[in-house]
C-alpha atoms as a PDB file:
ATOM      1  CA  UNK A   1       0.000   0.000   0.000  1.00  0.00           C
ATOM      2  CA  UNK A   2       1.434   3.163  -0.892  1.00  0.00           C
ATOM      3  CA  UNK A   3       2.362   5.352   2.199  1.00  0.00           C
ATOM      4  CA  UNK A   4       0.296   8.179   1.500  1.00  0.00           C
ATOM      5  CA  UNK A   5      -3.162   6.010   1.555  1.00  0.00           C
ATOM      6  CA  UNK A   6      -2.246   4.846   4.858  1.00  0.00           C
ATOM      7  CA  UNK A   7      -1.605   7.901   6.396  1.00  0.00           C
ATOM      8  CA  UNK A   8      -4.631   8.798   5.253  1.00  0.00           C
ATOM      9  CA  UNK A   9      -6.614   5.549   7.180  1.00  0.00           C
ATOM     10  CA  UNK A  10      -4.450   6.329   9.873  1.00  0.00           C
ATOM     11  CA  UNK A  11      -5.354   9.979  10.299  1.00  0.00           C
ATOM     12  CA  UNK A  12      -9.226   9.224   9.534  1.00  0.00           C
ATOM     13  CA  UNK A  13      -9.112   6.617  12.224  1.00  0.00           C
ATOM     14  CA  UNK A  14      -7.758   8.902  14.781  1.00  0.00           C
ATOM     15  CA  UNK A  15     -10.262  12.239  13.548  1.00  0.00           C
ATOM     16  CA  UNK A  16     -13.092   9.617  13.812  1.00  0.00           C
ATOM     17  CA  UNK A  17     -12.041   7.839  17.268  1.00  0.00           C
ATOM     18  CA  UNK A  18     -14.309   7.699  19.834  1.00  0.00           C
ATOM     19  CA  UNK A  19     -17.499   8.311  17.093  1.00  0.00           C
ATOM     20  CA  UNK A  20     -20.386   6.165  17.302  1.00  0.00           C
ATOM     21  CA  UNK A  21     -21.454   5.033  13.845  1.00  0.00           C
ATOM     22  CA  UNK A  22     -23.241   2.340  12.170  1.00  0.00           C
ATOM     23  CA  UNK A  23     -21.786  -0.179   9.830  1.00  0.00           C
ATOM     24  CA  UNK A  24     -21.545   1.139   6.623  1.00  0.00           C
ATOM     25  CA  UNK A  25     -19.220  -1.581   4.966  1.00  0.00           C
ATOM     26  CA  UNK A  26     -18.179  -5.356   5.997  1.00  0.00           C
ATOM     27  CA  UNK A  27     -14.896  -6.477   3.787  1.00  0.00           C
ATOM     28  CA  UNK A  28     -13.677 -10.243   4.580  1.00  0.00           C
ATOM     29  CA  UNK A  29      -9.775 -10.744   4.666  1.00  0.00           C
ATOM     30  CA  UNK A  30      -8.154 -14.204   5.509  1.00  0.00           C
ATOM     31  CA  UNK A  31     -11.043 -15.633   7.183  1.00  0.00           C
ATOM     32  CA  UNK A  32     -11.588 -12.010   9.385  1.00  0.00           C
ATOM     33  CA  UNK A  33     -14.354  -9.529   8.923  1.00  0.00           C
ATOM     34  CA  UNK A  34     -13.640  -5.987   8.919  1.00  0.00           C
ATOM     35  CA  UNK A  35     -16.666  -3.262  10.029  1.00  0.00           C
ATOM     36  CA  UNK A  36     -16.111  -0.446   9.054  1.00  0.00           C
ATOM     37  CA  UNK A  37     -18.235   2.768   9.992  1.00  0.00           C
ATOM     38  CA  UNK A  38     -19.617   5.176   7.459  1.00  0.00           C
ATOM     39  CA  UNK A  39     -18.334   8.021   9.592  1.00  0.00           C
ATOM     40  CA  UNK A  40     -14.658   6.530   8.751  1.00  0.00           C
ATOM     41  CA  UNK A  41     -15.369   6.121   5.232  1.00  0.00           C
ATOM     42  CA  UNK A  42     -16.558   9.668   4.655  1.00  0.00           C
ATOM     43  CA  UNK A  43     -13.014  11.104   6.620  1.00  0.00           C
ATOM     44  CA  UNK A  44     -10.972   8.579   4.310  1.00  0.00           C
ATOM     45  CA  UNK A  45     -12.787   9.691   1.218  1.00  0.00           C
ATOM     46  CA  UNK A  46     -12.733  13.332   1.977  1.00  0.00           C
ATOM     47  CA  UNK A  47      -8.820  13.506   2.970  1.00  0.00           C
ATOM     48  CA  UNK A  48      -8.326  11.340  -0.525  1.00  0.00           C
ATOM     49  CA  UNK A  49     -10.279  14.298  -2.647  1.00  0.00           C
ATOM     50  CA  UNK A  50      -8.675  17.100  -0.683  1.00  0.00           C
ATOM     51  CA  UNK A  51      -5.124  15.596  -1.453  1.00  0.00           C
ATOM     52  CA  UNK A  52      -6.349  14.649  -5.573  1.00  0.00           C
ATOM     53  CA  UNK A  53      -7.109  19.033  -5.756  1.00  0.00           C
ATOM     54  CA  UNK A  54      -3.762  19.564  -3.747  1.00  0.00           C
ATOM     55  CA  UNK A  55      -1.978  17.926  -6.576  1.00  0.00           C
ATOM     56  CA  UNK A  56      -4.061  19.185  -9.566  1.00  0.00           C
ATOM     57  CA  UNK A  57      -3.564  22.466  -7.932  1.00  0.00           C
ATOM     58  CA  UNK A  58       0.217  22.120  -7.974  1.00  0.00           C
ATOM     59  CA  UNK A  59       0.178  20.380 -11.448  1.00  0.00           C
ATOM     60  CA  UNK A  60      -1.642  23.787 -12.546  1.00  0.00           C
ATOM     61  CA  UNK A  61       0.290  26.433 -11.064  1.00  0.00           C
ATOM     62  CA  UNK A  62       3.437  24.616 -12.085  1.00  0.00           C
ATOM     63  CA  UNK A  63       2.820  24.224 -15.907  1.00  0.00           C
ATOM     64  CA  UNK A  64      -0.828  26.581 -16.538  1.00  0.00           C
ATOM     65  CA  UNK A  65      -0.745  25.266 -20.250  1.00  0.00           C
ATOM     66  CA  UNK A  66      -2.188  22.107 -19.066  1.00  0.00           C
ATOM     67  CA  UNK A  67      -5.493  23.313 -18.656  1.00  0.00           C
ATOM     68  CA  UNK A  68      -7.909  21.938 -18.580  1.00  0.00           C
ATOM     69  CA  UNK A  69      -6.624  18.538 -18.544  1.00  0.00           C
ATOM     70  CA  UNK A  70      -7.383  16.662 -15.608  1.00  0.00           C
ATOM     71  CA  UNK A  71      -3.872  15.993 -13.804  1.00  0.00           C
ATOM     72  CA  UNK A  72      -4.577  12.625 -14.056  1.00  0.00           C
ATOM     73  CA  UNK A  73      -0.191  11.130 -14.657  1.00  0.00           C
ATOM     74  CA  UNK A  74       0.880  13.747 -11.548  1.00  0.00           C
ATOM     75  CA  UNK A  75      -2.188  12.342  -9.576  1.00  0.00           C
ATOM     76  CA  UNK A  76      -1.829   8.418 -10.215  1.00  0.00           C
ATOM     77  CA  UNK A  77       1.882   8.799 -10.085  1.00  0.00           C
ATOM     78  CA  UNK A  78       1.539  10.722  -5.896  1.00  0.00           C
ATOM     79  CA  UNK A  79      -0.321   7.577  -5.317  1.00  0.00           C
ATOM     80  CA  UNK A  80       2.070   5.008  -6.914  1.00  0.00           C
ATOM     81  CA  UNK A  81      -0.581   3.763  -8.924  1.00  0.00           C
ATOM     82  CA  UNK A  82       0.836   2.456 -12.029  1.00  0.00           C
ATOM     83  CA  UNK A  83      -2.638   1.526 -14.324  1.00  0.00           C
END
């Protein structure tokens, strides 16, 4: 897992700590089952966006000729995602 996403579970874990939410999600690993609350999901998802515009942002200022195409090589290549 790249080391960006899971500072970003670890820092929506600790911003939702101590929140009482339902289940939004179940996800089976080895035999386990994971709960996971909505209120996490929405943190996770939210910190995920704010850091995609961060980069776009960046991508933007750095080179303006680019708009408006979507910063989508600078974004998938912060996240070490290689498809």
């Amino acid at each position: 897992m790249n080391e960006l996403i899971a500072q970003f579970a670890e820092q929506a874990a600790q911003d939702t700590a101590g929140e009482h939410n339902e289940v939004n999600l179940e996800v089976e690993c080895n035999g386990s089952t994971f709960h996971i609350p909505g209120n996490f999901i929405e943190q996770f998802a939210d910190l995920l966006v704010q850091e995609c515009v961060r980069i776009g942002q960046k991508e933007f200022v750095n080179d303006s000729s680019k708009y408006p195409v979507f910063p989508s090589v600078a974004i998938k290549k912060h996240f070490g995602v290689e498809q």
